[in-house]
Protein backbone atom coordinates (compact mmCIF):
# COMPACT_ATOMS: atom_id res chain seq x y z
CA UNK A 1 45.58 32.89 240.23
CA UNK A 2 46.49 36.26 238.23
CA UNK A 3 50.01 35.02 237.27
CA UNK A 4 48.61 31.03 235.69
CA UNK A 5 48.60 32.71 232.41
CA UNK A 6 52.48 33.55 232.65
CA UNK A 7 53.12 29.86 234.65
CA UNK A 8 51.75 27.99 231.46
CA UNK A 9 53.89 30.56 228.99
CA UNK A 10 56.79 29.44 231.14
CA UNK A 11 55.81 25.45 230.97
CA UNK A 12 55.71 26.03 226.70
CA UNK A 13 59.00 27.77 226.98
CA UNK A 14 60.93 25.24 228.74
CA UNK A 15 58.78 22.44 226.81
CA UNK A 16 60.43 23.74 223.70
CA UNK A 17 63.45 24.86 225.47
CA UNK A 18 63.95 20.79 227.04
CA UNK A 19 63.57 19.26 223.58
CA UNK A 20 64.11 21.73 221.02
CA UNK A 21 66.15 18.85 219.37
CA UNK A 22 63.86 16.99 219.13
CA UNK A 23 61.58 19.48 217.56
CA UNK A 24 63.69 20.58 215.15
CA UNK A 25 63.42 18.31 212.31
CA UNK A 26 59.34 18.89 212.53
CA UNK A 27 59.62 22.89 213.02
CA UNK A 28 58.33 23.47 209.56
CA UNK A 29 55.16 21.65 210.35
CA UNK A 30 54.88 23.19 213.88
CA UNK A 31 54.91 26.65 211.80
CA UNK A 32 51.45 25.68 209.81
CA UNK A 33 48.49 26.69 210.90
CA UNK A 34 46.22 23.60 211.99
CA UNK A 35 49.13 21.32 211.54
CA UNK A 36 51.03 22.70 213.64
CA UNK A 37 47.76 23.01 216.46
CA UNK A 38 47.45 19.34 216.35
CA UNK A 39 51.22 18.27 216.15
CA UNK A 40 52.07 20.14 219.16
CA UNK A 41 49.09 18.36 221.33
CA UNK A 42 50.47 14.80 220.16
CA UNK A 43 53.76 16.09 221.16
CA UNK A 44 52.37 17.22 224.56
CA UNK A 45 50.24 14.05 225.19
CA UNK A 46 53.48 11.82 224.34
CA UNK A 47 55.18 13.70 227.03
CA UNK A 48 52.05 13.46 229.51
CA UNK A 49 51.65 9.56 229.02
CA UNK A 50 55.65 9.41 229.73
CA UNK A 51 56.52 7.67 226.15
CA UNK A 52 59.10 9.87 225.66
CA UNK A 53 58.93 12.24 222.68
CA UNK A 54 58.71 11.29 219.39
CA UNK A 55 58.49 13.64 216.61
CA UNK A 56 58.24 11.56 213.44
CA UNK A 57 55.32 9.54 215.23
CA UNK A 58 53.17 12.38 215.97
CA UNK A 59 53.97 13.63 212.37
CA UNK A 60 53.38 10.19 210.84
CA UNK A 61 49.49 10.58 213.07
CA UNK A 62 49.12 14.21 212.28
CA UNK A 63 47.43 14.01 208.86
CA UNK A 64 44.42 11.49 210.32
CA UNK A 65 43.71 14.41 212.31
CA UNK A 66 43.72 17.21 210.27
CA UNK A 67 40.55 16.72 208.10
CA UNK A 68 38.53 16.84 211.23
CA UNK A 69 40.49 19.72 212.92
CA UNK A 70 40.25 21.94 210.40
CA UNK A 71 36.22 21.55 210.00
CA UNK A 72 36.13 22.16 213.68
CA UNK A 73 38.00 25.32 213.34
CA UNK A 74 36.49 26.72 210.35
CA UNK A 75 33.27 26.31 211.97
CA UNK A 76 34.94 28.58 215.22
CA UNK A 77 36.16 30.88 212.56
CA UNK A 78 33.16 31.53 210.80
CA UNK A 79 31.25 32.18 213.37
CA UNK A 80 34.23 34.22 215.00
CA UNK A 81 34.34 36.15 211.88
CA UNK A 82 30.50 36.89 211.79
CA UNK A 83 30.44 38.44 215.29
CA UNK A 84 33.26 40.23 214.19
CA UNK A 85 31.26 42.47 211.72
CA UNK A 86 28.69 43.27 214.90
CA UNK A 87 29.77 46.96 216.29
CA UNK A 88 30.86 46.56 220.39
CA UNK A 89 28.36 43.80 221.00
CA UNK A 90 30.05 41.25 218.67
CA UNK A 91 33.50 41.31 220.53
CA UNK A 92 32.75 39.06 223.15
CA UNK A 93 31.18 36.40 221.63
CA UNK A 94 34.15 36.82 218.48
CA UNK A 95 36.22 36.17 221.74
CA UNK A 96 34.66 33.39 222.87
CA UNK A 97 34.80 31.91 219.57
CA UNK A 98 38.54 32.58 218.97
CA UNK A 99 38.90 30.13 222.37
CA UNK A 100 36.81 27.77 221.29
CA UNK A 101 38.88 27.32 218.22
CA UNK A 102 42.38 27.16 220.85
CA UNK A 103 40.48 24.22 222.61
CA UNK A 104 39.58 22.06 219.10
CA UNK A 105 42.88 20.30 218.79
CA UNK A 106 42.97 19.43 221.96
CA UNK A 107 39.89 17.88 222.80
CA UNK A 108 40.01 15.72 219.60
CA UNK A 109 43.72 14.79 220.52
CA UNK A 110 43.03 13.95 224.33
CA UNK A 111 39.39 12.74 224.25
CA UNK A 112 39.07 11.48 220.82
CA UNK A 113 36.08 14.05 220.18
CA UNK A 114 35.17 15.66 217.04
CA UNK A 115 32.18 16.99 214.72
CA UNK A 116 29.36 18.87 216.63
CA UNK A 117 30.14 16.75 219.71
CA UNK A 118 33.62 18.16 219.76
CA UNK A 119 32.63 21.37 219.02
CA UNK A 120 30.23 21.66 222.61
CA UNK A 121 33.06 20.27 224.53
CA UNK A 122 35.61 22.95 223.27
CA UNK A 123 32.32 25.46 224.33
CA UNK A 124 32.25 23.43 227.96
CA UNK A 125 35.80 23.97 228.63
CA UNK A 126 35.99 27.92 228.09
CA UNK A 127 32.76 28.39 229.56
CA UNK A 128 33.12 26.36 232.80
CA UNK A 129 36.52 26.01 233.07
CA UNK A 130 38.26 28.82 231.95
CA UNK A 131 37.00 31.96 234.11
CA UNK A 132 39.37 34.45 232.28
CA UNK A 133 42.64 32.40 231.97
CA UNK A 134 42.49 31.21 228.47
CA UNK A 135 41.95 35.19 227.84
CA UNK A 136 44.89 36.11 229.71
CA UNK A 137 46.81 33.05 228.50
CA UNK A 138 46.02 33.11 224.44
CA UNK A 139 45.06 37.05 223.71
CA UNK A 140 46.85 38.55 226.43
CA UNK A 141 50.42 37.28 227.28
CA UNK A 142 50.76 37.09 223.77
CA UNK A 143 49.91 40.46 222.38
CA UNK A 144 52.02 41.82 225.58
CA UNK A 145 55.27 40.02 224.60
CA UNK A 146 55.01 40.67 220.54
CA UNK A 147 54.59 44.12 221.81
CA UNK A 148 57.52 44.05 223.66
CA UNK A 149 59.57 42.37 221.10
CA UNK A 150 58.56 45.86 218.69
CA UNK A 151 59.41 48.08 221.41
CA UNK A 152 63.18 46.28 222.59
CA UNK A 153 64.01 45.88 218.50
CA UNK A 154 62.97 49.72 218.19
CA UNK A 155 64.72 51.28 221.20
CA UNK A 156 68.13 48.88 220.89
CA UNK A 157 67.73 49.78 217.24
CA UNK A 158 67.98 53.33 218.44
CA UNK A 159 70.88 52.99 220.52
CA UNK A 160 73.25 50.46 218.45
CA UNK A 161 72.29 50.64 215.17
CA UNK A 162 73.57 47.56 214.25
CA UNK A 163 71.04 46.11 216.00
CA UNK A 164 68.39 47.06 213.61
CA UNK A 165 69.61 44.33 210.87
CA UNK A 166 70.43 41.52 213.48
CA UNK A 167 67.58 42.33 215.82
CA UNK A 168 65.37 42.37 212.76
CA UNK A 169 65.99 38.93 212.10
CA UNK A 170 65.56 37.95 215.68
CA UNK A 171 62.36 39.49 216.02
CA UNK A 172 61.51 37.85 212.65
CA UNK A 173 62.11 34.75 214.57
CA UNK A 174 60.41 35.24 218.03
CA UNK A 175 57.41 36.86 216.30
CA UNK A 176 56.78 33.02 214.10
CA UNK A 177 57.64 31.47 217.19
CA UNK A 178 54.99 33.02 219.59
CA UNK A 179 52.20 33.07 216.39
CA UNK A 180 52.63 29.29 215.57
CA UNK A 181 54.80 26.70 217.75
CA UNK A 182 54.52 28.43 220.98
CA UNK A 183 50.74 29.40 221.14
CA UNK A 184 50.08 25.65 219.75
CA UNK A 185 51.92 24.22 222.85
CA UNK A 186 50.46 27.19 225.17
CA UNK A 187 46.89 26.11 223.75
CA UNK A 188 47.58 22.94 225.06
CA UNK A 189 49.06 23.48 228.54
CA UNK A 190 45.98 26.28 229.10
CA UNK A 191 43.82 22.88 228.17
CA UNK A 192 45.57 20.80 230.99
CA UNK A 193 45.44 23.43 233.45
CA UNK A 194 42.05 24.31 233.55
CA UNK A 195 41.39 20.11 233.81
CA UNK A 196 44.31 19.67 236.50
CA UNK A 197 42.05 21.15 239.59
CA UNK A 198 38.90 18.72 238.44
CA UNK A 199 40.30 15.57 238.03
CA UNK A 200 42.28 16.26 241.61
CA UNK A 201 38.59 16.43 242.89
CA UNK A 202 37.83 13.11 240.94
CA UNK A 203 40.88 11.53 242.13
């Protein structure tokens, strides 16, 4: 459906919004990039298999993860990167790349899977799965609501000038949030919604 991408930026926001106490004695590590990836999908998948949520746990588990993580990631990146330097025709696959990297934490929190065999899952799940919502979902949304963030700062700015030193700080704020924590918990949720329909069909 058009509006799944906006659904699963609603499920992060009232994910965080639920058990923002709980999150905030990890919100520094939810705000690092890789870290932060893989601590939000243990968060998630604590939630999932109903064990309630437990920060320090998934913090304490974290670090085992990260080594692998990050060479799946770099390895999206690189590549990413490369296409990146090819005029119109490298966009797409640069793209493609950029969601393969959003899937890596994921599919080595949830299946265990890492190294090259990790890598052609993340590639499975975009490419079969995804038909346009993890655009819409992680490149989309996103660039749409740090847009509008700019534009309500600027024009409130305008219009109460006070506004321009709180509001900065706010937008400081919502700008870190929808870069780190919430795209790491929207990566996730894009993850079990593209599995949701298919294992219904298994069931």
């Amino acid at each position: 459906m058009r509006f799944n991408s906006l659904l699963i930026w609603k499920r992060a926001l009232d994910f965080h919004l639920s058990h923002w106490t709980n999150f905030l004695p990890v919100f520094p590590f939810l705000c690092f990039p890789i870290v932060g990836d893989a601590l939000s999908s243990l968060l998630i998948q604590q939630k999932v298999r109903g064990a309630g949520i437990a920060p320090w746990a998934a913090l304490r588990s974290v670090w085992s993860i990260v080594p692998r993580l990050l060479a799946m990631k770099l390895y999206f990146e690189t590549i990413g990167l490369l296409w990146a330097l090819v005029p119109i025709y490298g966009i797409l696959p640069g793209i493609k790349h950029r969601l393969y990297w959003a899937m890596a934490s994921n599919v080595l929190v949830f299946e265990g899977l890492s190294g090259e065999t990790g890598r052609n899952r993340c590639r499975e799940l975009i490419e079969n799965y995804s038909r346009g919502l993890g655009v819409r979902t992680l490149i989309t949304v996103p660039s749409l609501l740090l847009t509008g963030f700019v534009i309500i700062w600027m024009v409130t700015g305008n219009v109460f000038g006070a506004a321009y030193s709180y509001g900065f700080w706010t937008l400081i704020f919502l700008l870190v949030w929808v870069t780190f924590p919430a795209s790491g918990t929207v990566n996730t949720f894009l993850y079990l919604a593209m599995l949701e329909p298919h294992e219904a069909e298994r069931a």
